[in-house]
Protein backbone atom coordinates (compact mmCIF):
# COMPACT_ATOMS: atom_id res chain seq x y z
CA UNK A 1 26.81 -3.24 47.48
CA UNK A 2 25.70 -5.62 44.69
CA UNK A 3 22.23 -4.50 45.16
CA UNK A 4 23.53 -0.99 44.68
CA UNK A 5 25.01 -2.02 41.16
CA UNK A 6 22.59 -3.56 39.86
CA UNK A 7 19.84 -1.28 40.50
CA UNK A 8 22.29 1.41 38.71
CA UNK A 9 22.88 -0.81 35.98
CA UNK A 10 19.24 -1.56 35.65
CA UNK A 11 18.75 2.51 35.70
CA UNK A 12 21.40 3.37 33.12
CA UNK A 13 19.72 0.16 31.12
CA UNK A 14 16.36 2.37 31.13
CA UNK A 15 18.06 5.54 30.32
CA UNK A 16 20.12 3.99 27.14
CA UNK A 17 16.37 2.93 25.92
CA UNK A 18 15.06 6.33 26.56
CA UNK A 19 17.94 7.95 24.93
CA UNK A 20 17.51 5.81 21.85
CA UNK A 21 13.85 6.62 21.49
CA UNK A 22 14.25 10.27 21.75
CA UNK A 23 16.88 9.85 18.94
CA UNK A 24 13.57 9.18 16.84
CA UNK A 25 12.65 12.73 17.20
CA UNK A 26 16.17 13.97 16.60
CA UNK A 27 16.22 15.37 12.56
CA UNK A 28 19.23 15.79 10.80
CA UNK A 29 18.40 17.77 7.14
CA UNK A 30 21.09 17.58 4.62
CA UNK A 31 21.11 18.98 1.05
CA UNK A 32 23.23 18.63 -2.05
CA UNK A 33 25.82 21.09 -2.42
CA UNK A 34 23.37 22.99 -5.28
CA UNK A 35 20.46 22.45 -3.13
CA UNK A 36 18.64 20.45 -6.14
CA UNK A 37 18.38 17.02 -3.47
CA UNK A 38 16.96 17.89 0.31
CA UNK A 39 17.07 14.69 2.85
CA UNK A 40 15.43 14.40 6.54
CA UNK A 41 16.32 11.60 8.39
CA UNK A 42 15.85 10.74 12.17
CA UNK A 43 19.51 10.18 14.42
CA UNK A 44 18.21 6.48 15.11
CA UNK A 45 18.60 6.45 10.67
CA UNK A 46 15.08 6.52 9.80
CA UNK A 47 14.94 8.30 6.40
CA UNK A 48 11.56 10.93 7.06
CA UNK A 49 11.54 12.73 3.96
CA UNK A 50 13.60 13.41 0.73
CA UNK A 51 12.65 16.91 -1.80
CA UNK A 52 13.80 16.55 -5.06
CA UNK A 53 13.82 19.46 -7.72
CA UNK A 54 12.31 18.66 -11.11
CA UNK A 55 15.75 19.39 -12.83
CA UNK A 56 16.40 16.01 -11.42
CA UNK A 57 14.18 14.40 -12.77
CA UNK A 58 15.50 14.94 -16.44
CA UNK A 59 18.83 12.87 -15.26
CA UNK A 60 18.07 9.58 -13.85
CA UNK A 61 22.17 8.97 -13.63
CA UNK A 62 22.52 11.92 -11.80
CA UNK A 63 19.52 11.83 -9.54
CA UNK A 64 20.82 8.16 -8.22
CA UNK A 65 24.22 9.36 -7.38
CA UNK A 66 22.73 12.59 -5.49
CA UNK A 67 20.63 10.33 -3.47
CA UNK A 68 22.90 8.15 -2.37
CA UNK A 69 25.59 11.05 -1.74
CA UNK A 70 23.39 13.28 0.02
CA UNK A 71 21.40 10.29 2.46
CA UNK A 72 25.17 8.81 2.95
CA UNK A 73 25.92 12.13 4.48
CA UNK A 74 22.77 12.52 6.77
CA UNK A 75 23.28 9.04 7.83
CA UNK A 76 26.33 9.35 8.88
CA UNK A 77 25.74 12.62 10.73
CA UNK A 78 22.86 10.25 12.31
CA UNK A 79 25.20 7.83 13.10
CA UNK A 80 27.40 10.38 15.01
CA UNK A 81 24.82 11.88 17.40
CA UNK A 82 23.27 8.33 17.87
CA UNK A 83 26.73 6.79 18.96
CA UNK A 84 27.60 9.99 20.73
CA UNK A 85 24.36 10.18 22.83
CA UNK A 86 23.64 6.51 23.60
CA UNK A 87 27.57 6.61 25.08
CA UNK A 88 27.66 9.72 27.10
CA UNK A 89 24.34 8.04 28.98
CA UNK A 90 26.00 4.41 29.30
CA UNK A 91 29.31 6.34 30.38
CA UNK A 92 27.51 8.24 32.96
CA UNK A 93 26.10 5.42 34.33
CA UNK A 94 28.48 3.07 34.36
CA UNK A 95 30.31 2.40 38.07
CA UNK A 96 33.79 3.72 38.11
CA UNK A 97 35.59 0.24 38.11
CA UNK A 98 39.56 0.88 38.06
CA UNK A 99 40.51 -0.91 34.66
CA UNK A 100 37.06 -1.17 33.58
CA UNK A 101 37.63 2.45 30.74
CA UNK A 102 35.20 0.90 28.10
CA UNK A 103 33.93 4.27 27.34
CA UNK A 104 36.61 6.49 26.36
């Protein structure tokens, strides 16, 4: 029986890594609300590109607070699938020990 949980446990340990690598590949775009600021980033948080229209290049005040708006919001929608997808494959692998709800 130990045998048996630890060889599950070592799978869903394998599965969790391959889940988080694939999250590499996973893009999440997000834009300003004017479309003037376009941001890629990866759902393991890896920023992979930012487009910037000239008209924000006049503003330097401006520009700053659209980046950090705009790559708040993609990183947080990264953070979401990350969480959400390394949890459902630790949750599915995990034994079903009464008490033991970690993933809820």
């Amino acid at each position: 029986m130990f045998g048996d949980l630890m060889g599950k446990l070592k799978e869903t340990q394998q599965k969790v890594e391959e889940t988080k690598n694939r999250m590499e590949s996973v893009l999440i775009d997000e834009h300003s609300s004017d479309q003037l600021l376009q941001a890629t980033v990866t759902a393991s948080r890896t920023i992979k590109s930012i487009s910037i229209d000239d008209k924000l290049l006049e503003d330097k005040e401006q520009l700053e607070d659209y980046l950090i708006l705009v790559l708040n919001k993609a990183l947080d929608k990264a953070e979401g699938i990350y969480e959400h997808e390394v949890a459902a494959v630790a949750k599915d692998g995990m034994p079903n020990i009464p008490g033991m709800d970690m993933f809820k």
